[in-house]
Protein backbone atom coordinates (compact mmCIF):
# COMPACT_ATOMS: atom_id res chain seq x y z
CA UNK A 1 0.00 0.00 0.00
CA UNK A 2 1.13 3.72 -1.21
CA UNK A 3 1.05 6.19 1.99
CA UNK A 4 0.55 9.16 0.41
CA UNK A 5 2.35 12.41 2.73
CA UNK A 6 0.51 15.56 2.77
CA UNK A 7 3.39 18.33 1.68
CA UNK A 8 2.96 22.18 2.93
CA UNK A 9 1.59 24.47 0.50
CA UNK A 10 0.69 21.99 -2.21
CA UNK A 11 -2.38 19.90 -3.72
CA UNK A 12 -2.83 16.28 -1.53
CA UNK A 13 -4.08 15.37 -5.04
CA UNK A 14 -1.68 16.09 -7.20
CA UNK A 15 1.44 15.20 -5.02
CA UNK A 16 -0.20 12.09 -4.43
CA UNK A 17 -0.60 11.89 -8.33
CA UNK A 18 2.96 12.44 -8.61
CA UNK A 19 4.45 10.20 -6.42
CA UNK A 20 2.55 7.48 -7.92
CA UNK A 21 3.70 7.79 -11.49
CA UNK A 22 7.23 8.49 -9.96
CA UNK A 23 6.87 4.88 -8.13
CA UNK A 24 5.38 3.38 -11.01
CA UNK A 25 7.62 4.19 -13.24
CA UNK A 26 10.52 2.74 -11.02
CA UNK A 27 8.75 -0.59 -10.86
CA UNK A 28 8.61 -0.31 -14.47
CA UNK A 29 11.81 0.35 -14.99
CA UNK A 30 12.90 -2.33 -12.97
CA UNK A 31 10.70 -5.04 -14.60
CA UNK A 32 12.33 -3.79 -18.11
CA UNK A 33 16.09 -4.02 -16.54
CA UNK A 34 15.39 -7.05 -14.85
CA UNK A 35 14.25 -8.80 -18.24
CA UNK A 36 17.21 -7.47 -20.13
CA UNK A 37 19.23 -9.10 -16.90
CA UNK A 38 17.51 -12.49 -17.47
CA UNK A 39 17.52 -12.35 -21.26
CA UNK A 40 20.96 -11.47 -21.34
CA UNK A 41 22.02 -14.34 -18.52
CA UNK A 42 19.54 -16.62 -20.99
CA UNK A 43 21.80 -16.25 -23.82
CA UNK A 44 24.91 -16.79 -21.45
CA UNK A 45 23.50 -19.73 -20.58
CA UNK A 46 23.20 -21.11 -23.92
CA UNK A 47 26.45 -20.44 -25.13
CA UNK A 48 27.75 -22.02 -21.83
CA UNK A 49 25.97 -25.12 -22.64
CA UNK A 50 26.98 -24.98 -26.00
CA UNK A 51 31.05 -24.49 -25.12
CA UNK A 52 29.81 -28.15 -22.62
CA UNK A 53 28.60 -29.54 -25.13
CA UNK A 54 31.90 -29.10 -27.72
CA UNK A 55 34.27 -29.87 -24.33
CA UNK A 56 32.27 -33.20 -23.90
CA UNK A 57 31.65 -34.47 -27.04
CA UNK A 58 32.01 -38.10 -27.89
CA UNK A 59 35.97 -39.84 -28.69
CA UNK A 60 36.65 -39.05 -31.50
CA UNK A 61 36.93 -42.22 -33.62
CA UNK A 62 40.43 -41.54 -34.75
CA UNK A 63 41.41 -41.77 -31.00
CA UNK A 64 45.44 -42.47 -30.94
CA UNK A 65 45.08 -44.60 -27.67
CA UNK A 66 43.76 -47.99 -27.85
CA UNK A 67 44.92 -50.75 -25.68
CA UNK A 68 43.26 -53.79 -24.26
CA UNK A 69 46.05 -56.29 -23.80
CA UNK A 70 50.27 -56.89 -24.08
CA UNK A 71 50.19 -58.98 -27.48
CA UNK A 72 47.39 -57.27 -30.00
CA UNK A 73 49.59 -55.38 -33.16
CA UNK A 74 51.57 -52.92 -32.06
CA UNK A 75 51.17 -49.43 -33.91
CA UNK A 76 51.92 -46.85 -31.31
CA UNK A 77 54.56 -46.86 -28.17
CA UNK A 78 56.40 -44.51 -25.89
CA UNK A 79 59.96 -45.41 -25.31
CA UNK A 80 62.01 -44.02 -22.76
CA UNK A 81 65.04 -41.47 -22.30
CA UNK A 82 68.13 -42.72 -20.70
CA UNK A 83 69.36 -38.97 -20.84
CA UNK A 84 70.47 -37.74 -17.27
CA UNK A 85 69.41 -40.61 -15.43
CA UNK A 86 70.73 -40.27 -11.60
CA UNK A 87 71.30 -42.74 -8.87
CA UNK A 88 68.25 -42.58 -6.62
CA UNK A 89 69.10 -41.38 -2.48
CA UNK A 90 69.58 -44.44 -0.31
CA UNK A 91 66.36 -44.16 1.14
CA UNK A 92 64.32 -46.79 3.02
CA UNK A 93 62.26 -47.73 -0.44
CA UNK A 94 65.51 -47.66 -2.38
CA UNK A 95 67.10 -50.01 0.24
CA UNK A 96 64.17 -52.13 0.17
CA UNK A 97 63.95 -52.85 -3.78
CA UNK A 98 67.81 -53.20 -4.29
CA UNK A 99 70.41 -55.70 -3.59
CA UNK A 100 73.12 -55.54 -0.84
CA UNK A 101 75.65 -56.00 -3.09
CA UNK A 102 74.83 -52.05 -4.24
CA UNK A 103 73.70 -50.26 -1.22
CA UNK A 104 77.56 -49.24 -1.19
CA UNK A 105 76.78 -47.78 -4.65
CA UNK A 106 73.74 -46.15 -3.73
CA UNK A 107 75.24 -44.71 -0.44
CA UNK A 108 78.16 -43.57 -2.50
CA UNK A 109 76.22 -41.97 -5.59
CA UNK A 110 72.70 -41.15 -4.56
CA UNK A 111 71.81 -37.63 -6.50
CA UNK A 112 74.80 -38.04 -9.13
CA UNK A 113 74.88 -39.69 -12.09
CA UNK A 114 74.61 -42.81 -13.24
CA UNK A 115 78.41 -43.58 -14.75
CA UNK A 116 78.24 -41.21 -17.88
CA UNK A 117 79.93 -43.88 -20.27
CA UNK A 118 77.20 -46.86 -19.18
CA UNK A 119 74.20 -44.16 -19.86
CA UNK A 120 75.75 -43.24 -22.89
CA UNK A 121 76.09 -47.11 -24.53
CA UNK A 122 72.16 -47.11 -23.01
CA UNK A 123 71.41 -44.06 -24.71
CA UNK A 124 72.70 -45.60 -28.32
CA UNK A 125 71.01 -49.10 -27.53
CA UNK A 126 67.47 -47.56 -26.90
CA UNK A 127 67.70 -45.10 -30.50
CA UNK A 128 68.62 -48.14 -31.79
CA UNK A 129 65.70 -49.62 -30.59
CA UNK A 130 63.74 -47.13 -31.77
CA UNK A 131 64.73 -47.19 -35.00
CA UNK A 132 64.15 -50.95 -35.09
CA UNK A 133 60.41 -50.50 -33.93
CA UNK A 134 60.02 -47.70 -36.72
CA UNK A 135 61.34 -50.23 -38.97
CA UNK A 136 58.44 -52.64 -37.68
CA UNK A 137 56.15 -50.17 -38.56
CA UNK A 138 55.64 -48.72 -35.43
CA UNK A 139 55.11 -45.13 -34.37
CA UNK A 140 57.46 -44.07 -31.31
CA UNK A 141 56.95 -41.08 -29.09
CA UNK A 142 59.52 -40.13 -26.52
CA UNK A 143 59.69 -38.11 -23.10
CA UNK A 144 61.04 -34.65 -22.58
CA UNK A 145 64.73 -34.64 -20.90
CA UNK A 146 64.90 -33.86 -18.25
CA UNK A 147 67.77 -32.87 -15.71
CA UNK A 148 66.80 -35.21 -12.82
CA UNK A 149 69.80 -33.87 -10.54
CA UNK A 150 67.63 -30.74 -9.69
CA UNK A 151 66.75 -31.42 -5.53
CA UNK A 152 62.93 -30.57 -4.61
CA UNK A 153 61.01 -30.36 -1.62
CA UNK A 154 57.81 -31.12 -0.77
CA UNK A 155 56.47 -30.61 3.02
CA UNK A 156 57.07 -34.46 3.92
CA UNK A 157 60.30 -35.43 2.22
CA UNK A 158 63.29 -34.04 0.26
CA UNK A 159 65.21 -35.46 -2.72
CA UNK A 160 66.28 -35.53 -6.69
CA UNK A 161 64.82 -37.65 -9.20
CA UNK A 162 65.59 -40.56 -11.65
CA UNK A 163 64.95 -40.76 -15.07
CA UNK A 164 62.09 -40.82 -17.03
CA UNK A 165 63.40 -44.42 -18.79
CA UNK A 166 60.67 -46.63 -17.76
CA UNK A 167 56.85 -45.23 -18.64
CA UNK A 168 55.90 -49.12 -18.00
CA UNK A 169 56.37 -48.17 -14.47
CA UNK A 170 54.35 -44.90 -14.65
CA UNK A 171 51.68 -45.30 -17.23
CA UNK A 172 48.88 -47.79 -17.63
CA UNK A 173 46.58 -47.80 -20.72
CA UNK A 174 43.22 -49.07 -20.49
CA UNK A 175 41.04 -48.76 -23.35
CA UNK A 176 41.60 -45.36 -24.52
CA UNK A 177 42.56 -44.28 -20.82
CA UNK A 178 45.79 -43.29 -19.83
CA UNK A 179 46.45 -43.48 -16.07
CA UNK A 180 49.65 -41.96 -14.56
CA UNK A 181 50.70 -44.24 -11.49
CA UNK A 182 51.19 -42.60 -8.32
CA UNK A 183 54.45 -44.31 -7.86
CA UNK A 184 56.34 -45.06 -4.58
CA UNK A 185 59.92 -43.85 -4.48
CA UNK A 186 60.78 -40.64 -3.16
CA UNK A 187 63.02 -40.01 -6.36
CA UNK A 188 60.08 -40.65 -8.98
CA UNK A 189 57.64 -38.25 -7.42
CA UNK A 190 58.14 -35.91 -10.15
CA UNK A 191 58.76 -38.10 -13.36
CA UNK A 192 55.32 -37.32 -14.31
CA UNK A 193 56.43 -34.38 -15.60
CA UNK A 194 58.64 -35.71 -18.59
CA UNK A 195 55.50 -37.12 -20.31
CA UNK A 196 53.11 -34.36 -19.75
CA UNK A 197 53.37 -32.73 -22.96
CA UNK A 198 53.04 -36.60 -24.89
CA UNK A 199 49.62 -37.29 -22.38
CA UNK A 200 48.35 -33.93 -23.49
CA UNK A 201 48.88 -34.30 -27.04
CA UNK A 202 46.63 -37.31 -26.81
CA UNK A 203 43.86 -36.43 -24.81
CA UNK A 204 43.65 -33.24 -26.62
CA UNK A 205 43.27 -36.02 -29.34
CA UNK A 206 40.51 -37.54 -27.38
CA UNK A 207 41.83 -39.10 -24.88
CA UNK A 208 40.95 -40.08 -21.30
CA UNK A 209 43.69 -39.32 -19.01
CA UNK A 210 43.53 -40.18 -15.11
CA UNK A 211 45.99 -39.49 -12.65
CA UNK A 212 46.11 -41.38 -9.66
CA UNK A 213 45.78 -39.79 -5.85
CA UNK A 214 49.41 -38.66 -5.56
CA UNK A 215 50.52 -39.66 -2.14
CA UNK A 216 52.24 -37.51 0.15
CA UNK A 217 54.94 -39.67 0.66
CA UNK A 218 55.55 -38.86 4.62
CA UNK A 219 57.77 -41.05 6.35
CA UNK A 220 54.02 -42.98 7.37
CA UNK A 221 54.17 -44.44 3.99
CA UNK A 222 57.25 -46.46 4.94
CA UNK A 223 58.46 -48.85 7.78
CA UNK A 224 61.14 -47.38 8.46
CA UNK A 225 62.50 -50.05 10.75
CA UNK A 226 61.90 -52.64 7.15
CA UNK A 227 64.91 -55.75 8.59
CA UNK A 228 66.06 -56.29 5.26
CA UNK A 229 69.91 -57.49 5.77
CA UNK A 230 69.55 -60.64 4.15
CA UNK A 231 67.66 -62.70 1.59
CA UNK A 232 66.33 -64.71 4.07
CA UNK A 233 65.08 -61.49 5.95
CA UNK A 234 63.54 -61.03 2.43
CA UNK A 235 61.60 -64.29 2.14
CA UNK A 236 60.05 -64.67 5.19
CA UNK A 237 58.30 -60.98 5.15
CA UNK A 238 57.30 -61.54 1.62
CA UNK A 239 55.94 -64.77 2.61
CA UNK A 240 54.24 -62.53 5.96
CA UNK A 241 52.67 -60.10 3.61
CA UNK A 242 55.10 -57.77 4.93
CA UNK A 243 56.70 -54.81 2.72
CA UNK A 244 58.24 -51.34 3.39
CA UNK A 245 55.41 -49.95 2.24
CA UNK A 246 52.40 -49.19 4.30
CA UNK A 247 48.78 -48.45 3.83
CA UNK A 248 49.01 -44.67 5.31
CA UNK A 249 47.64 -43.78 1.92
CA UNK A 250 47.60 -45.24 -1.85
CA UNK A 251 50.70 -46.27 -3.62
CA UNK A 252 51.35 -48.19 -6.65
CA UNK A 253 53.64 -48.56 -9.97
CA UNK A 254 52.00 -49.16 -13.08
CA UNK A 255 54.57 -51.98 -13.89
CA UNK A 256 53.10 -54.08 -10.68
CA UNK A 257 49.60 -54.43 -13.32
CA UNK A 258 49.78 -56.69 -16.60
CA UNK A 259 46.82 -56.60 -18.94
CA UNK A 260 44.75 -59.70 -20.92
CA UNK A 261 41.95 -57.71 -21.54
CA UNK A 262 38.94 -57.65 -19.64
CA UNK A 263 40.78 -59.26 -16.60
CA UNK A 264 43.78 -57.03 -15.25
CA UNK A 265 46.24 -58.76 -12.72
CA UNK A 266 48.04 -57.23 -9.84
CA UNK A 267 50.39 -58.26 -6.76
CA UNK A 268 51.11 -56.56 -3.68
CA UNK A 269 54.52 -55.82 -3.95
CA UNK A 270 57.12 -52.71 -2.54
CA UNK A 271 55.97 -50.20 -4.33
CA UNK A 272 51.82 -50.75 -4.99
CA UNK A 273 50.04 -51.12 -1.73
CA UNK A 274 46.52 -52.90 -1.32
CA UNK A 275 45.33 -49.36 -0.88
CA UNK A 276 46.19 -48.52 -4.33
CA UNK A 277 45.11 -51.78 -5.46
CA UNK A 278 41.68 -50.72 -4.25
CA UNK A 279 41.78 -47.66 -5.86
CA UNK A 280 42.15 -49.16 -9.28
CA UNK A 281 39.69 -51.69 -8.97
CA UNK A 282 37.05 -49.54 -8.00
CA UNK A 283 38.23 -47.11 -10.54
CA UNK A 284 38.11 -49.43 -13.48
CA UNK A 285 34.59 -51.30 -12.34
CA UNK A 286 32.35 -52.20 -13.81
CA UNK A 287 34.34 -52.91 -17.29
CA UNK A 288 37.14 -54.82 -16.06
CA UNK A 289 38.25 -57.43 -13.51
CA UNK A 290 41.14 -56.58 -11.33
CA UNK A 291 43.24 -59.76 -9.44
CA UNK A 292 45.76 -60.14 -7.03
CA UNK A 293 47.89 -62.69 -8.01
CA UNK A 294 51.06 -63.58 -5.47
CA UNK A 295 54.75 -65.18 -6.26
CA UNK A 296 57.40 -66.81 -3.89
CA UNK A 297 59.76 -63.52 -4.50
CA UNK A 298 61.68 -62.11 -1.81
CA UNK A 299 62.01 -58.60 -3.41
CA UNK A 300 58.16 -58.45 -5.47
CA UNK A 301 58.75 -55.25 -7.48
CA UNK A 302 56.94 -54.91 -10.75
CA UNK A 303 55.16 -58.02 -12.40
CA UNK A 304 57.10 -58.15 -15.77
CA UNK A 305 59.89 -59.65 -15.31
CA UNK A 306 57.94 -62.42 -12.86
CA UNK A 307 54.84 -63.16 -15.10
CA UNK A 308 54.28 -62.01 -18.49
CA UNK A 309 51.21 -62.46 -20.71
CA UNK A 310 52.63 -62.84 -24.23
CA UNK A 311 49.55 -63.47 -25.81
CA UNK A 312 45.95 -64.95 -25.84
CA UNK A 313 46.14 -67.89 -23.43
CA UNK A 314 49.71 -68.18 -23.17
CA UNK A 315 52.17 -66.77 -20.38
CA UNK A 316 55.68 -66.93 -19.51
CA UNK A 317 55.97 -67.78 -15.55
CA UNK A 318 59.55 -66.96 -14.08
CA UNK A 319 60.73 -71.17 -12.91
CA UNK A 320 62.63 -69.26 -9.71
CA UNK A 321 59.55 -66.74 -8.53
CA UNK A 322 56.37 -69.28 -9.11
CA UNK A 323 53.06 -68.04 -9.03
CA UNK A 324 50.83 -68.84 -6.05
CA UNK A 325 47.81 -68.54 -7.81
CA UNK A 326 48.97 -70.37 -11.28
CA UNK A 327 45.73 -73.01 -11.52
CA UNK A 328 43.64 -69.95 -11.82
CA UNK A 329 45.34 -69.78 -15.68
CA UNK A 330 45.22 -73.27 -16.40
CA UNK A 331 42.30 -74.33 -15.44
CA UNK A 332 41.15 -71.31 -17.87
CA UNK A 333 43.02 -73.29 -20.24
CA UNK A 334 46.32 -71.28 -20.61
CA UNK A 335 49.36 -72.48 -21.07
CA UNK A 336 52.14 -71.47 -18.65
CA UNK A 337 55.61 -71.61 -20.36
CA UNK A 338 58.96 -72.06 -17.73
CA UNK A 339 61.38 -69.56 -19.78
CA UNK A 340 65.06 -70.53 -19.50
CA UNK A 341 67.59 -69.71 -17.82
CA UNK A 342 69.19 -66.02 -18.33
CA UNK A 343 72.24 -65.87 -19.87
CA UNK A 344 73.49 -62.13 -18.40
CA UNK A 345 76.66 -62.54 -16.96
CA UNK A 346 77.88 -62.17 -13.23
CA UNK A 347 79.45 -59.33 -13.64
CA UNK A 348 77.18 -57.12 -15.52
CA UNK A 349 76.06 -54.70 -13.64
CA UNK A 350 72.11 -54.61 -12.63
CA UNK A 351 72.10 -51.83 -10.08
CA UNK A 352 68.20 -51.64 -9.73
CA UNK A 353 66.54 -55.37 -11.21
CA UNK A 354 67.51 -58.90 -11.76
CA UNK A 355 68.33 -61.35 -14.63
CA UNK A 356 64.97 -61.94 -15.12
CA UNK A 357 64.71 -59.34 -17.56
CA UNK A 358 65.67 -61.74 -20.11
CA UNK A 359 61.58 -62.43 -20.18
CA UNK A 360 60.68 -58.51 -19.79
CA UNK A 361 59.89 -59.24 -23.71
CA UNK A 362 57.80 -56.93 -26.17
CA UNK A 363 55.48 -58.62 -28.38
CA UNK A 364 54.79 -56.75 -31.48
CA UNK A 365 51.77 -58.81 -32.15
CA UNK A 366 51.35 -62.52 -31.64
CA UNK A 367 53.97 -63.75 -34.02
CA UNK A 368 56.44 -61.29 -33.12
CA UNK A 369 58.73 -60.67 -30.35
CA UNK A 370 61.45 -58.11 -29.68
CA UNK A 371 63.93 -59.76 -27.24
CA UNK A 372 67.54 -59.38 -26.25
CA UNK A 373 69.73 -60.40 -29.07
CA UNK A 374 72.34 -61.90 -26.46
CA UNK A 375 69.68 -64.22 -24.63
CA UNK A 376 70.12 -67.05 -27.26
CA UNK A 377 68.18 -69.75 -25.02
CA UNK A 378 64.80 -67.65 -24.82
CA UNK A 379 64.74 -66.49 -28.77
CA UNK A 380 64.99 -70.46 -28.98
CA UNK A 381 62.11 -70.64 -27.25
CA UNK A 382 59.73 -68.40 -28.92
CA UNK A 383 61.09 -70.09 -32.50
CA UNK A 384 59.92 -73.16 -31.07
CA UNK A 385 56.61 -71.59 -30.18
CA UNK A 386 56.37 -70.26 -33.40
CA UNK A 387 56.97 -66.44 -32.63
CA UNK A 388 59.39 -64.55 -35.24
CA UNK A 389 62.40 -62.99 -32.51
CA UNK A 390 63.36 -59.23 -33.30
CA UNK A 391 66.43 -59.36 -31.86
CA UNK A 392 68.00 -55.40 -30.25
CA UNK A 393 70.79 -55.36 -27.68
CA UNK A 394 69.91 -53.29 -24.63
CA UNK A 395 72.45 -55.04 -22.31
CA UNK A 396 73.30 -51.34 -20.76
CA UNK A 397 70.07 -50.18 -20.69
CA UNK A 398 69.16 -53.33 -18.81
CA UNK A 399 71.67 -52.02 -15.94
CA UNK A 400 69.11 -48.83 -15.23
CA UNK A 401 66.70 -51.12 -14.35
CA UNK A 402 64.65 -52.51 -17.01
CA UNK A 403 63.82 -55.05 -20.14
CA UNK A 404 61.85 -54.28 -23.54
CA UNK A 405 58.62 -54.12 -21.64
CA UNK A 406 59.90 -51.42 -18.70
CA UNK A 407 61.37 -49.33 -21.70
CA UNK A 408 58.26 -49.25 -23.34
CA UNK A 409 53.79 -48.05 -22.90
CA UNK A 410 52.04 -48.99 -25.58
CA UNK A 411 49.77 -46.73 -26.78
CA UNK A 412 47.98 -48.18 -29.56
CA UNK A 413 47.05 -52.35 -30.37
CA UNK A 414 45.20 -52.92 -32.97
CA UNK A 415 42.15 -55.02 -30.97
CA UNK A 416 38.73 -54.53 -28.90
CA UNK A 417 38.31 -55.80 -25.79
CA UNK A 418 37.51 -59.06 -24.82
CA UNK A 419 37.55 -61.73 -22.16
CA UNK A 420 39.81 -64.76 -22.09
CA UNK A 421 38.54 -66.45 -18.79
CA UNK A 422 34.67 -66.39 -19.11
């Protein structure tokens, strides 16, 4: 209701008149603004929903990742830098993954280089290697160098870095999803960066790209009292359960999962915690099966080298590490091949893995394997299993830890996804 005030000297009627048409016109004023307001938010709104609807439209069928398994053709890999790889500190997680016979090593040259003339021979094996997989037909994408002797600190923890040699051990593709492992070691928190640029080059090609909870890494995450002086020591906390990591929070390399489609397989090991196991089951449900799967290995770190699926029912299980769980695979029918016995030398030096790597194997496709051309005994093998050997020596680059599978993520297998244990 208008109250209508009475001024001195004037007409009640016509003031009142006046005021009215002044109010009035306010309210209509308003109105008028506040529909130019709405309109104006209406058409904002739109053009919001139509910038969503370009930002979320479907993959693109030309999609460059695509992988469901380890053994579908290969057209697309990264392959990593040896380029100013450094010693890791001698940290509790470093202690706990490496042999005693280096700790001196470690203690010694944690934060320098790796020696210079070593890196370099790996340097010329893996362009080598490259050129080889070109040759094959295969399209190769590399990290950015990076200088890995730069010390960072984070509120929990202090140290330099690595390399950025092994994506196996940082990326996992599913599908058309990349995920970036939250790793482990203190050194490797930051390796993620030497592949950014590669990751967003393909999901600005329609991509999905997931990056795993990245762990603090506090001292929490570790035992720190891990009684690791002897093999032995070794054995009997493996066969405990017992690691140096913890479950404070989620942990885990990409190498410690192998692929075979819709069924993924895992083990608990020093660097992937059941935490982080748990967090990629739930984050790959409802699509695809994730396992544990358990060896008799005193030092489990990354599955590769222990159990590799080389193609559609068949897998090579290391003879010294057997797997706990190994009816699961043949009473699916698979057949579990013993590979022989590496032929590495004593004396070569393997400051971060062991022998085994003579199975760390890349299959091109079904028929074709690259594997080390010194390990005569396992190309032997796969000729007898009727799989053409592409043989590449990486003997140095096997020192830095790693085989054809660390060196390598494939990005794109020609396939679809299916299941080989329904």
């Amino acid at each position: 209701m208008l109250r209508v005030r009475c001024l001195r000297g004037g007409s009640r009627g016509a003031e009142a008149a006046h005021y009215i048409g002044w109010r009035l016109g306010r309210v209509f004023t308003g109105w008028v603004q506040r529909s130019l307001q709405s309109t104006q938010a209406a058409t904002a709104s739109q053009n919001t929903c139509a910038a969503d609807d370009k930002v979320t439209s479907p993959v693109p069928k030309d999609c460059p990742v695509c992988s469901y398994n380890e053994w579908d053709p290969l057209e697309e890999v990264i392959v990593g830098r040896a380029e100013n790889s450094c010693v890791p500190p001698f940290s509790v997680e470093v202690k706990a993954n490496t042999y005693e016979k280096y700790w001196g090593f470690y203690q010694k040259f944690g934060g320098q280089s790796f020696p210079k003339d070593h890196v370099k021979k790996a340097i010329a094996e893996i362009e080598e290697m490259c050129n080889i997989l070109k040759r094959e037909g295969v399209i190769v994408k590399r990290p950015d160098p990076i200088d890995w002797s730069v010390k960072y600190k984070t509120p929990d923890f202090e140290s330099t870095g690595m390399y950025a040699a092994m994506p196996r051990d940082i990326l996992l593709v599913v599908g058309n999803e990349i995920i970036e492992a939250p790793m482990a070691w203190r050194a490797r928190f930051f390796e993620y960066r030497a592949y950014r640029q590669i990751i967003k080059d393909y999901f600005n090609s329609g991509a999905k790209w997931t990056t795993a909870p990245k762990p603090t890494m506090a001292d929490e995450l570790y035992d720190q009292d891990y009684p690791i002086h002897s093999v032995e020591d070794r054995h009997k906390l493996a066969a405990q359960g017992k690691f140096v990591t913890t479950e404070f929070e989620p942990c885990f390399d990409a190498a410690d999962f192998i692929r075979a489609g819709k069924d993924i397989f895992v083990q608990r090991s020093q660097v992937t915690n059941y935490m982080g196991i748990e967090w990629m089951r739930r984050h790959l449900a409802p699509d695809y099966r994730v396992h544990i799967i358990s060896f008799k290995d005193p030092n489990p770190m990354h599955i590769d080298a222990t159990f590799n699926i080389i193609g559609p029912g068949l897998v090579l299980s290391n003879p010294d590490r057997p797997c706990h769980q190994i009816e699961l695979f043949k009473k699916a029918g698979w057949t579990v091949i013993r590979p022989p016995v590496p032929l590495i030398p004593d004396d070569h030096p393997l400051w971060m893995s062991s022998k085994w790597l003579s199975m760390n194997v890349l299959m091109l496709d079904e028929k074709r394997v690259m594997v080390d051309a010194n390990e005569t005994s396992i190309q032997k093998m796969f000729e007898k299993l009727g799989i053409s050997t592409i043989k590449v020596n990486i003997r140095h680059a096997n020192s830095l830890g790693g085989g054809f599978h660390c060196w390598t993520c494939d990005i794109r297998r020609r396939g679809t996804l299916q299941s080989y244990f329904d």
